[in-house]
Protein backbone atom coordinates (compact mmCIF):
# COMPACT_ATOMS: atom_id res chain seq x y z
CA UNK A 1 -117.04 -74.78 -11.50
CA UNK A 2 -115.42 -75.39 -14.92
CA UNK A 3 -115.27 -72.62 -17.12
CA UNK A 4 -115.88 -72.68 -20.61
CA UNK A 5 -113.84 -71.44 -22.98
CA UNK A 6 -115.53 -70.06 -26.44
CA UNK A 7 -113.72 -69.26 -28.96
CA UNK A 8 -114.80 -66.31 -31.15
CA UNK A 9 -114.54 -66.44 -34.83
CA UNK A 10 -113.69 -63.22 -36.60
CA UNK A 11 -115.58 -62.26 -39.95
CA UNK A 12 -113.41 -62.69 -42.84
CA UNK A 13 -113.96 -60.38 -46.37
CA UNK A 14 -112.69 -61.77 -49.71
CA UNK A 15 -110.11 -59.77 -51.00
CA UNK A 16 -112.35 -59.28 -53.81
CA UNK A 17 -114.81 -57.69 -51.62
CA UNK A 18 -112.38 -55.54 -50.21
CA UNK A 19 -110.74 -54.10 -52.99
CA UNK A 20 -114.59 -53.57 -54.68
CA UNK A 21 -115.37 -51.57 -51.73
CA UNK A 22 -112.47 -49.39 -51.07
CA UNK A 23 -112.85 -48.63 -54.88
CA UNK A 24 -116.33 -47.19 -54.43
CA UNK A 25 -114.80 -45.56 -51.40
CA UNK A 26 -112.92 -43.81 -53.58
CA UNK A 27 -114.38 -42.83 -56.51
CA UNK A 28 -117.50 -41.82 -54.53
CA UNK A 29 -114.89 -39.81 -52.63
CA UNK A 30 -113.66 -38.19 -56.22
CA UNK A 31 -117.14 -37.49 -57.34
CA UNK A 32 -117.97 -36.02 -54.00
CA UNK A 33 -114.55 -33.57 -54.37
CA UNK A 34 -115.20 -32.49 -58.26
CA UNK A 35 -118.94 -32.42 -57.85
CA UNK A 36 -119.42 -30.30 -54.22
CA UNK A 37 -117.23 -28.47 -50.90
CA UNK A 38 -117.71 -31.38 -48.84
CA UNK A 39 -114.47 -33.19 -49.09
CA UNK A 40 -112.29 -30.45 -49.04
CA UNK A 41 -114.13 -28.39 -46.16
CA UNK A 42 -113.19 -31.99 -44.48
CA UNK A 43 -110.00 -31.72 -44.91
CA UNK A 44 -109.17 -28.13 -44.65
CA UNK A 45 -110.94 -29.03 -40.89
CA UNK A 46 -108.39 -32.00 -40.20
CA UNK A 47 -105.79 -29.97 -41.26
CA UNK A 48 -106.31 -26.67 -39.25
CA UNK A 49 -106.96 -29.08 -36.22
CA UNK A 50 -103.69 -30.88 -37.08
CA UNK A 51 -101.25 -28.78 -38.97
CA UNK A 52 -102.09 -25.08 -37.99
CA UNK A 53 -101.03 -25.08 -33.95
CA UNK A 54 -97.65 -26.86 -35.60
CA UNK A 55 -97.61 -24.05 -38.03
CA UNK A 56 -98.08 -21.24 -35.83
CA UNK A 57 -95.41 -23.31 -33.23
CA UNK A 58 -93.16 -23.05 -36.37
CA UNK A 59 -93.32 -19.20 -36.70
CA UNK A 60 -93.13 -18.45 -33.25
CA UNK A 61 -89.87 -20.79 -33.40
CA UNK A 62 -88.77 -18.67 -35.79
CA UNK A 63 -89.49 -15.10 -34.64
CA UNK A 64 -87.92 -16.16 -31.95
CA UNK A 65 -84.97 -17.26 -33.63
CA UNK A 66 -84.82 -14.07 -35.68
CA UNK A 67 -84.78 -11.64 -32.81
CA UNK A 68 -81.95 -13.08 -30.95
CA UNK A 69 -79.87 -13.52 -34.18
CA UNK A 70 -81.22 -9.66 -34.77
CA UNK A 71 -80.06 -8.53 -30.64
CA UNK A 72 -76.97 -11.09 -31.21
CA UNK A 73 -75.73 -8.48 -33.92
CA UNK A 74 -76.83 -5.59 -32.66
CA UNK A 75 -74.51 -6.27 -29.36
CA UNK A 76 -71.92 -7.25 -31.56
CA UNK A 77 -72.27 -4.20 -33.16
CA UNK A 78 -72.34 -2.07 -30.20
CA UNK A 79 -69.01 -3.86 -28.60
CA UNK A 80 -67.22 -3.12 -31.91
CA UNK A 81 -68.13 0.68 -31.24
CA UNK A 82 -67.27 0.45 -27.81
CA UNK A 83 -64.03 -0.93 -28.89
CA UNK A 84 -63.46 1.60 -31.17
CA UNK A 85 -64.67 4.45 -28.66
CA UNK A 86 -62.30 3.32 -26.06
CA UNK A 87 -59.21 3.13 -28.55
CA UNK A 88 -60.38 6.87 -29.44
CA UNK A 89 -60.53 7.91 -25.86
CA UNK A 90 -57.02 6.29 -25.26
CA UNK A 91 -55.64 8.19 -28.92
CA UNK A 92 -57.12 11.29 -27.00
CA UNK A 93 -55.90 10.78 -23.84
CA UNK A 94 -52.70 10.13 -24.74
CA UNK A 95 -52.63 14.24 -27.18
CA UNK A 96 -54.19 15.35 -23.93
CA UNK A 97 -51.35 14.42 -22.17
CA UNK A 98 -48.94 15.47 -24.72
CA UNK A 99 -50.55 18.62 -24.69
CA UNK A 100 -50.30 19.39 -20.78
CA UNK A 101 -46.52 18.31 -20.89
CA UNK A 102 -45.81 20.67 -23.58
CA UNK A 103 -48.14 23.42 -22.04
CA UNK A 104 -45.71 22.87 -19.04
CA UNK A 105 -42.46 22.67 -21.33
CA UNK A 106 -43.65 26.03 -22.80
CA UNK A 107 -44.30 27.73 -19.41
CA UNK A 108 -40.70 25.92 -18.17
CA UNK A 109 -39.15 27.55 -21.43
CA UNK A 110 -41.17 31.31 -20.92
CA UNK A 111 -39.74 31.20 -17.50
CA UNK A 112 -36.23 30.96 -18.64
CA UNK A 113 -36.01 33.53 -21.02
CA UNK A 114 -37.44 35.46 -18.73
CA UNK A 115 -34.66 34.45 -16.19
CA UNK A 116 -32.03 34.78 -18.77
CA UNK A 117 -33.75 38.29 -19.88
CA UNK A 118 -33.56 39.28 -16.01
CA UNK A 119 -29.60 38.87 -15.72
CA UNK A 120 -28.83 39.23 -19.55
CA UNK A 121 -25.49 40.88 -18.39
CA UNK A 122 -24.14 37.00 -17.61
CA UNK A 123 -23.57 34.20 -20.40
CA UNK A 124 -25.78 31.11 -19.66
CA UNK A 125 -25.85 27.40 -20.70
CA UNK A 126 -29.72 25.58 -20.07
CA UNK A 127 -29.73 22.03 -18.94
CA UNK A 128 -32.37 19.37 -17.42
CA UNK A 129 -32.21 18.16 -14.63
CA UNK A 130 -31.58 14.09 -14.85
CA UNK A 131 -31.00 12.84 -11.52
CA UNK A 132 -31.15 13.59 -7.53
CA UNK A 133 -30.97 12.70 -3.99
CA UNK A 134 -33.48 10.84 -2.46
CA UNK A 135 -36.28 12.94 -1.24
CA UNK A 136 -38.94 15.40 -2.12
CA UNK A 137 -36.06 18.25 -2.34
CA UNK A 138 -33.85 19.59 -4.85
CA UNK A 139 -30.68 19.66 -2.29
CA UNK A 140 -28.44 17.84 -5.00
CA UNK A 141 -29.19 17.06 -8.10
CA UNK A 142 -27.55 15.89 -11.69
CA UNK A 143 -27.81 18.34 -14.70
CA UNK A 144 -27.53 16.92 -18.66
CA UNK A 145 -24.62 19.45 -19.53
CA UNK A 146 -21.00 19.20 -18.08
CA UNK A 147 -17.41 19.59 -19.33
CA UNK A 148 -18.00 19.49 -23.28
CA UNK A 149 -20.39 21.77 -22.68
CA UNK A 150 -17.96 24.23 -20.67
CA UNK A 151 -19.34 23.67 -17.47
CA UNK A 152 -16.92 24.24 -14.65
CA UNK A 153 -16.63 23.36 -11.07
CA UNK A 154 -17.79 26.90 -9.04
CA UNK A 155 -20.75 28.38 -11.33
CA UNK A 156 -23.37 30.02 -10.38
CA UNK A 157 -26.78 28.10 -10.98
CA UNK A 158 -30.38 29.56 -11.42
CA UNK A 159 -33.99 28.83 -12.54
CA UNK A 160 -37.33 30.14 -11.47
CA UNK A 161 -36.68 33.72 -10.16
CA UNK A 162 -33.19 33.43 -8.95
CA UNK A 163 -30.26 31.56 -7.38
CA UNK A 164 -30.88 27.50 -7.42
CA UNK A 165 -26.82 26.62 -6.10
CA UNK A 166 -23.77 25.93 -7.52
CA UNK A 167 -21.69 23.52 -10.19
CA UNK A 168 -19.56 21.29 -7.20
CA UNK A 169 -18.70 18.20 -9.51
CA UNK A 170 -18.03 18.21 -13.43
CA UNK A 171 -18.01 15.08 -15.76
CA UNK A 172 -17.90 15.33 -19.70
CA UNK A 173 -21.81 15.53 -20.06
CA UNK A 174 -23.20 16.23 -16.90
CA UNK A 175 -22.44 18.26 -13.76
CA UNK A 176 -23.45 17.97 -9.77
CA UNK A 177 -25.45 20.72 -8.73
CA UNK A 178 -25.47 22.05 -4.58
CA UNK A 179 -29.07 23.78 -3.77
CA UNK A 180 -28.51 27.04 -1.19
CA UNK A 181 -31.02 24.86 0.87
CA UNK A 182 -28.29 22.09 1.16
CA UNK A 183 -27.47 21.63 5.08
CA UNK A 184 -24.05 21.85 3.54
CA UNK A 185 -24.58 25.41 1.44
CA UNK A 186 -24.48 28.79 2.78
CA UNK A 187 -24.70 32.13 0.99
CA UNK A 188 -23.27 35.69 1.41
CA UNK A 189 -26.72 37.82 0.85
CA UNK A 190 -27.23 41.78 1.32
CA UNK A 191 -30.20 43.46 1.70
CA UNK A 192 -31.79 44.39 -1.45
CA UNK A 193 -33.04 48.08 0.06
CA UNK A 194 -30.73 48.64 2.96
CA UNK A 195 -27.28 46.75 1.40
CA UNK A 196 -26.67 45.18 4.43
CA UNK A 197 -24.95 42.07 4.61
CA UNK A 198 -25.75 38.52 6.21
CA UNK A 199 -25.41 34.71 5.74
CA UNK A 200 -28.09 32.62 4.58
CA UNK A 201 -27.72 28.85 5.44
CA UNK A 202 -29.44 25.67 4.09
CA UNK A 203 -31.38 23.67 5.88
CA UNK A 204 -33.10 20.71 4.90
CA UNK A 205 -35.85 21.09 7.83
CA UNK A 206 -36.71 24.34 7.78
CA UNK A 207 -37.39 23.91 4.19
CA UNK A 208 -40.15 21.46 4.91
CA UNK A 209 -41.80 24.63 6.22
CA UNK A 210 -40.95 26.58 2.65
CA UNK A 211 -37.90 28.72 4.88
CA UNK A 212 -34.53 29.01 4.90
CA UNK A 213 -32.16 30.42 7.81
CA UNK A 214 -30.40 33.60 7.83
CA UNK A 215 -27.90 35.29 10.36
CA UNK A 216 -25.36 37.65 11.37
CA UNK A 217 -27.51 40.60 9.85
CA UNK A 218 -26.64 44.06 11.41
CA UNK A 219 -29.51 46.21 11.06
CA UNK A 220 -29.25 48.72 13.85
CA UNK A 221 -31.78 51.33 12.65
CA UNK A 222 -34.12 48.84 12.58
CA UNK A 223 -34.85 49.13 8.93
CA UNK A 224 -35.45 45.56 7.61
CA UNK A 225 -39.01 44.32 7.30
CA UNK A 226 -40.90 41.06 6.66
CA UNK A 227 -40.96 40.97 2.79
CA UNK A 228 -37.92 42.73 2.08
CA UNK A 229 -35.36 40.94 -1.04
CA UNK A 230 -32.44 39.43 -0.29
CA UNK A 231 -29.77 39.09 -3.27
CA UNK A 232 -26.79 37.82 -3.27
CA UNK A 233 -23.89 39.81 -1.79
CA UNK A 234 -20.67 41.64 -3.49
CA UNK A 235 -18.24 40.09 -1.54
CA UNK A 236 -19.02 36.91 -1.78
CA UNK A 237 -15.99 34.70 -3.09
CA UNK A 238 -18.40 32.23 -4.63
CA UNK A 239 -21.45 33.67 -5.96
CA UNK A 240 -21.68 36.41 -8.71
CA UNK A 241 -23.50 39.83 -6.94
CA UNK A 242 -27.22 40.63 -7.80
CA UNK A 243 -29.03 37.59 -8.09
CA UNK A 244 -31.92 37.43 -5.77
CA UNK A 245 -32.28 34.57 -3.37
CA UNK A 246 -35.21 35.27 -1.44
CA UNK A 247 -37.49 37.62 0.85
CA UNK A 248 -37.38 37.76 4.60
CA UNK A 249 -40.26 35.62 6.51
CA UNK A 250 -39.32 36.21 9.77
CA UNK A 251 -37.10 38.46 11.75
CA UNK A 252 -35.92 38.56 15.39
CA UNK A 253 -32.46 39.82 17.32
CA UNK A 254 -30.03 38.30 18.41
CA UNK A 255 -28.95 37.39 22.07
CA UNK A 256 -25.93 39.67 21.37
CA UNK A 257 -28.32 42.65 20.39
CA UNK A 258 -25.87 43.37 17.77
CA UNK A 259 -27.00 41.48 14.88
CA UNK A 260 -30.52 39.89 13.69
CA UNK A 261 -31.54 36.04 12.47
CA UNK A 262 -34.74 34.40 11.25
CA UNK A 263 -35.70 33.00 8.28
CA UNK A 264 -36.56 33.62 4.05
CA UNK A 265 -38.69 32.19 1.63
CA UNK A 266 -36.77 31.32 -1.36
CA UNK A 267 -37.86 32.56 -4.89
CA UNK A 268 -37.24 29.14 -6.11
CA UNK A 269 -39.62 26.27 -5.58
CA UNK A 270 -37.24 23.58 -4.75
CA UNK A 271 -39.50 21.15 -4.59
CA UNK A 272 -40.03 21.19 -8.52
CA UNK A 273 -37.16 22.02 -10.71
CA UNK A 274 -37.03 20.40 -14.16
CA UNK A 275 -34.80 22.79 -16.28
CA UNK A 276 -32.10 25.42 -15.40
CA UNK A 277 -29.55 27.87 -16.43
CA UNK A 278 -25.94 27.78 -15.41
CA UNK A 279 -24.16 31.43 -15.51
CA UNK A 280 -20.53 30.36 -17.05
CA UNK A 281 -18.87 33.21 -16.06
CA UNK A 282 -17.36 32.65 -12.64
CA UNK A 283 -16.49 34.81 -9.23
CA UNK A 284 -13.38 33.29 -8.92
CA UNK A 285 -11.76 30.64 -11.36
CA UNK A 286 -11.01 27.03 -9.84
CA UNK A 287 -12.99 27.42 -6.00
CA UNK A 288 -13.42 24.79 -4.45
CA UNK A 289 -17.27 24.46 -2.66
């Protein structure tokens, strides 16, 4: 079946018309605003339908915006502090340190005198201590003061409470320093209370222990006790008399029943030794160690 095809004509207005009406559009629309609410209640309705959720979008937006440029600062603010804190802390640290080293320099210093108080009868030179063997011992070690200084091959070394060793090598501005717990050293002693003589002799192990060996002690009576000072002996060719070395740790005689060995703890802590004094007057002039 053929279908048929109308065509629809559209209604046309005159211009004429057209611009007549949307004139009384509008001036009905003016004398409506001037002359009552209705108009502008209108519009005030399209645009809080229309404009106020875009508004409010808008401020939200913006609060938003506000507060992170706001916390932004604020932890920009609070790094810069931080920064400045930790550069503080470091200024600190580093007088705190400054502080315990010269704390320690002081005590180092108190102990000398003291030393140098203790046998003021003998001239002394101080020096540091620059250099050493390898190893948690002072069993040789380098001193800052030598030859210019009038440091000679032979003299008698001390620090802490008593006898450290002995000057074995000289150069213009430093000197080699022998420890009585060198494997190498050994020391003519006497009895602080008795005056009896013995040997003490270095030893690197024993030392590990915080000891020292000692033999060839004639005690017959019997007299010589755990805790009693040993010093160094008169008639030694090397060491100056007087200057204590240690007290006896253990005691036991010997397969000969004659004499008595054992060991001493020295009354220097040769584990730690930073500054000493060197005695410049010598027991013999020119000995060889």
């Amino acid at each position: 079946m053929a279908r048929v095809k109308v065509k629809r004509r559209g209604i046309k207005i005159p211009p004429e018309y057209l611009l007549f009406i949307l004139t009384l559009v509008s001036v009905l629309l003016m004398v409506l605003t001037f002359t009552t609410d209705v108009v502008p209640a209108m519009l005030n309705s399209v645009a809080g339908y229309t404009f106020m959720p875009f508004k409010s979008g808008l401020t939200e937006i913006s609060s938003y915006a506000n507060k992170r440029a706001d916390d932004f600062k604020q932890v920009r603010q609070v790094l810069s502090e931080n920064e400045a804190l930790r550069s503080q802390i470091d200024k600190l640290t580093q007088e705190n340190d400054r502080l315990v080293e010269n704390k320690f320099e002081l005590i180092e210093l108190r102990s000398l005198l003291e030393l140098d108080a203790e046998y003021e009868e003998y001239d002394k030179v101080g020096a540091r201590v620059t250099g050493k063997d390898p190893g948690n011992w002072y069993s040789v070690f380098i001193i800052d003061k030598g030859e210019e200084d009038g440091i000679k091959d032979g003299m008698n070394v001390i620090a802490g409470s008593g006898l450290v060793g002995i000057v074995t090598k000289t150069g213009p501005n430093w000197a080699q320093v022998r420890s009585i717990i060198d494997d190498q050293s050994n020391v003519s002693g006497r009895m602080l209370n008795t005056s009896d003589n013995l040997i003490v002799y270095g030893n690197l192990e024993s030392i590990k222990d915080g000891t020292i060996e000692f033999g060839q002690l004639s005690d017959p009576d019997d007299e010589v006790a755990v805790g009693d000072k040993v010093v160094t002996s008169n008639i030694s060719d090397r060491y100056l008399p007087g200057i204590a070395i240690g007290f006896i740790n253990t005691i036991e005689k010997d397969p000969n029943n004659l004499t008595k060995s054992g060991t001493l703890t020295p009354v220097v802590d040769f584990e730690h030794i930073d500054t000493v004094l060197v005695i410049t007057e010598m027991k013999k002039e020119n000995v060889p160690e």
